[in-house]
N, C-alpha and C. Protein backbone atom coordinates (compact mmCIF):
# COMPACT_ATOMS: atom_id res chain seq x y z
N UNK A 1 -14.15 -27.74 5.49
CA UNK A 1 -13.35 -26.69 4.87
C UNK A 1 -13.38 -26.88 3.35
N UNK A 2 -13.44 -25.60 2.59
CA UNK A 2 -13.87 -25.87 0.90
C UNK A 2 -12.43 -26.24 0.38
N UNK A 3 -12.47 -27.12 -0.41
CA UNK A 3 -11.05 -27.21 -1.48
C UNK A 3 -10.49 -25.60 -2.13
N UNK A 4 -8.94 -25.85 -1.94
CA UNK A 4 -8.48 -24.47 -2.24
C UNK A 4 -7.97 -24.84 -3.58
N UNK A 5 -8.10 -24.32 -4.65
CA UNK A 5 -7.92 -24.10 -5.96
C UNK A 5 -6.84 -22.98 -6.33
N UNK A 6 -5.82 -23.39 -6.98
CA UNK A 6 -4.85 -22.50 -7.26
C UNK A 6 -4.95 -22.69 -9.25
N UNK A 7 -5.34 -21.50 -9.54
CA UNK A 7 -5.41 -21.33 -10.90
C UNK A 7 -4.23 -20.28 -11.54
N UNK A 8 -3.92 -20.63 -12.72
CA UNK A 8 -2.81 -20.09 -13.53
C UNK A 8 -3.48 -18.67 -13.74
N UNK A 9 -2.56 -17.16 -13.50
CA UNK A 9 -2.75 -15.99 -14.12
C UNK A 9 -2.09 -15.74 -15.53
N UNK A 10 -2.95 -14.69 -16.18
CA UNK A 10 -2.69 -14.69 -17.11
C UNK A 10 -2.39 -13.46 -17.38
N UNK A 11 -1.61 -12.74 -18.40
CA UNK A 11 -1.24 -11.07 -18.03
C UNK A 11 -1.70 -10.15 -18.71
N UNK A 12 -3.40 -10.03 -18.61
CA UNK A 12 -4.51 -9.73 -19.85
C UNK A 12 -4.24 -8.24 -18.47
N UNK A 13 -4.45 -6.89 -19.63
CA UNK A 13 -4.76 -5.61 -19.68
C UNK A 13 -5.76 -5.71 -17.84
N UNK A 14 -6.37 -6.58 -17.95
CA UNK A 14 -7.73 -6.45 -16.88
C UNK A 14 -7.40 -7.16 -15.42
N UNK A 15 -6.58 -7.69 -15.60
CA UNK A 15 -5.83 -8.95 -14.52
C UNK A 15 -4.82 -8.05 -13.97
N UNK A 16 -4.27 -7.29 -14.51
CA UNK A 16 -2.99 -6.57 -14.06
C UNK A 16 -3.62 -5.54 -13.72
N UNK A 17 -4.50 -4.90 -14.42
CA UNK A 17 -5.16 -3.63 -13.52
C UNK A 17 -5.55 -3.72 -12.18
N UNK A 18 -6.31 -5.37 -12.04
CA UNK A 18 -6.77 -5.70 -10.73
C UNK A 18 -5.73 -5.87 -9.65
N UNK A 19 -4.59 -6.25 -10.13
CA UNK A 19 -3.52 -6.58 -9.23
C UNK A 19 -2.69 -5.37 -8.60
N UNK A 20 -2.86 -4.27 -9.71
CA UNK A 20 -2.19 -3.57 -9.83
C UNK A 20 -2.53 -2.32 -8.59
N UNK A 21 -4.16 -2.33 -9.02
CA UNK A 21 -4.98 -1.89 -8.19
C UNK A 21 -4.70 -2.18 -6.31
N UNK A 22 -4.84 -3.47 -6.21
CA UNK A 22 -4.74 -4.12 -4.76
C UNK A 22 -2.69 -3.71 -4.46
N UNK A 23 -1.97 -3.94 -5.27
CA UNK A 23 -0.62 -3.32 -5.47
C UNK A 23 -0.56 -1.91 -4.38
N UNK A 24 -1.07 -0.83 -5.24
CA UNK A 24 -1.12 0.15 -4.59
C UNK A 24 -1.83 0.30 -3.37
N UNK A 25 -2.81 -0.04 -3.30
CA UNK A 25 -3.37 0.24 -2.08
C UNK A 25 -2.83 -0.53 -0.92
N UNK A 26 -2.22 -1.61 -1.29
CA UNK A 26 -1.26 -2.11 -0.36
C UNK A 26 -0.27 -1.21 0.14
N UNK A 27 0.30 -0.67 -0.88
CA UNK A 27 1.78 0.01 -0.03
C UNK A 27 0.83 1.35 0.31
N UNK A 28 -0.05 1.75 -0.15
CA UNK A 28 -0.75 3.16 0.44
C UNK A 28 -1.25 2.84 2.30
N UNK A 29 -1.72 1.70 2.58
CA UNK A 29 -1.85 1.46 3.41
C UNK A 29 -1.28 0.91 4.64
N UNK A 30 0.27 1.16 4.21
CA UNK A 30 1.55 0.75 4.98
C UNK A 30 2.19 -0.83 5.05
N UNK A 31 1.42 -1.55 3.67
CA UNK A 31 1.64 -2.72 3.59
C UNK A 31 3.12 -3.19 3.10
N UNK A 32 4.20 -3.59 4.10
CA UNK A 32 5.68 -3.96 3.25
C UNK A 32 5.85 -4.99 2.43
N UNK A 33 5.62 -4.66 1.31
CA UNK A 33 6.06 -5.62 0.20
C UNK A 33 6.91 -4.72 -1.06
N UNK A 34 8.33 -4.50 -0.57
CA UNK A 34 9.65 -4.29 -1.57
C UNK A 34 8.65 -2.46 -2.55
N UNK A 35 7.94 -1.69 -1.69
CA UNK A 35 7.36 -0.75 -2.75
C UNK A 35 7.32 0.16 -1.75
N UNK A 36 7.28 1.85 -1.89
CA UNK A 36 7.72 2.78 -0.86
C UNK A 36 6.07 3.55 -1.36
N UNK A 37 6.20 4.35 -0.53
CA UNK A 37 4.34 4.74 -0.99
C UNK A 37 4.98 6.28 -1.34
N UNK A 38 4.55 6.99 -2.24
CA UNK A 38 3.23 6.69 -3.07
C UNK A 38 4.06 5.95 -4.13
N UNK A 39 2.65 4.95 -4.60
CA UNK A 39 3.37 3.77 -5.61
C UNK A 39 2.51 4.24 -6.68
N UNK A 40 3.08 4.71 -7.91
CA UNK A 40 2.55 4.74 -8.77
C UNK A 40 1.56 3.70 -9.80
N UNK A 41 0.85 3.44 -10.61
CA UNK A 41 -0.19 2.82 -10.87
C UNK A 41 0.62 1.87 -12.33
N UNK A 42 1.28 2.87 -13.02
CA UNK A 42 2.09 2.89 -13.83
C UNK A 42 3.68 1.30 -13.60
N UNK A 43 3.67 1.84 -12.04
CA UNK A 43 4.80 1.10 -11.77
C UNK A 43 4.39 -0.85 -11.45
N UNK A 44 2.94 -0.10 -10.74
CA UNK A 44 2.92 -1.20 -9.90
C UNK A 44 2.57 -2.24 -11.25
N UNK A 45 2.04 -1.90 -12.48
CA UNK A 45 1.30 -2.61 -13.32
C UNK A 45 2.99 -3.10 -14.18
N UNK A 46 3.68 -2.39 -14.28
CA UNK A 46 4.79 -2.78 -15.03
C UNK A 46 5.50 -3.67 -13.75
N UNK A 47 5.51 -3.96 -12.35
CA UNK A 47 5.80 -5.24 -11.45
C UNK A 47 4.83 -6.13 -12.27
N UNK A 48 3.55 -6.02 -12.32
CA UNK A 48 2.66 -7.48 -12.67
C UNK A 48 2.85 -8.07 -13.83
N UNK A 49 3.60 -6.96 -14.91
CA UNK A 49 3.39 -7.52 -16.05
C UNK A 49 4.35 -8.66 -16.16
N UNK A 50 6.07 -8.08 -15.93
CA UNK A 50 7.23 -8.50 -16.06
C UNK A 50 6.96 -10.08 -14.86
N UNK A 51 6.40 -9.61 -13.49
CA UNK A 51 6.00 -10.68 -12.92
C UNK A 51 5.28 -12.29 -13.71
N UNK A 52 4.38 -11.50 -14.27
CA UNK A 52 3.65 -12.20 -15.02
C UNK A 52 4.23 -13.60 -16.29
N UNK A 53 4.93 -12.78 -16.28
CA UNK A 53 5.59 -12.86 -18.05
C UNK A 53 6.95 -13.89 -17.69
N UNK A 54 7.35 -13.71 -16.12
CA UNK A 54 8.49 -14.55 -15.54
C UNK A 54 7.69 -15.83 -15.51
N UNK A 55 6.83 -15.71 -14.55
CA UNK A 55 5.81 -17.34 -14.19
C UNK A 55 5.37 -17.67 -15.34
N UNK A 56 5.36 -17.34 -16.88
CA UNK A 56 4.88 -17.76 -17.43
C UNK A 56 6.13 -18.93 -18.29
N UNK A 57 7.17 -18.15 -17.93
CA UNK A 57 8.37 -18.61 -18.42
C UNK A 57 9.14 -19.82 -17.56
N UNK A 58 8.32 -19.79 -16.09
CA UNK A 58 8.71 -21.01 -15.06
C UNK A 58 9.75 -20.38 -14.63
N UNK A 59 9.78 -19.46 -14.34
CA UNK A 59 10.64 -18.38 -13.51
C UNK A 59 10.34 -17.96 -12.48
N UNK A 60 10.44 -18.47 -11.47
CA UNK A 60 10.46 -17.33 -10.07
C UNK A 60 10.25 -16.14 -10.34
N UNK A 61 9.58 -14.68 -10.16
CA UNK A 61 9.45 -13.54 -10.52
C UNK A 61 10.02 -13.28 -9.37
N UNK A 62 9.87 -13.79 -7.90
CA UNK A 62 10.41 -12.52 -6.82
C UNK A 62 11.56 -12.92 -6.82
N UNK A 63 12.35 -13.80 -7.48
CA UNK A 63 14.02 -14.02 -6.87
C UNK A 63 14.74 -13.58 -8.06
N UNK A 64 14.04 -13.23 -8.87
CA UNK A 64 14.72 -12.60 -10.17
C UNK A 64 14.45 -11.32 -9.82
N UNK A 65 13.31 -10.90 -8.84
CA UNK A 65 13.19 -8.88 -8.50
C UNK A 65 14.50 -8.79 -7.47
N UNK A 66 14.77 -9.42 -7.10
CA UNK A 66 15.48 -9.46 -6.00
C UNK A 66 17.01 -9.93 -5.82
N UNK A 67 17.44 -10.02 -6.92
CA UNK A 67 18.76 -9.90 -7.50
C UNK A 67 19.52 -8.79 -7.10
């Protein structure tokens, strides 16, 4: 089995698009994660950013969404 590597994200314009991207098509495809469909592109990228910007701070991002 290959070694699993967990690398730090970073909250570059291109990283969040990608996330943002897989975001939506998640809840488009009936995936439950806290987002109602249709999920805007707009929204889902402003979750990654603020997400982003928490872990960067050593913050939990989902227990601070989830307040």
């Amino acid at each position: 089995m290959p070694e699993i590597e967990i690398k730090v994200l970073n909250a570059s314009p291109d990283i969040r698009a990608m996330l943002s991207e897989i975001l939506v098509e998640t809840v488009a495809n009936g995936g439950s994660v806290s987002f109602m469909h249709p999920l805007a592109s707009e929204v889902a990228d402003a979750f990654w950013e603020n997400s982003l910007a928490a872990a960067a701070r050593g913050a939990n991002p989902w227990r601070q969404r989830n307040r």
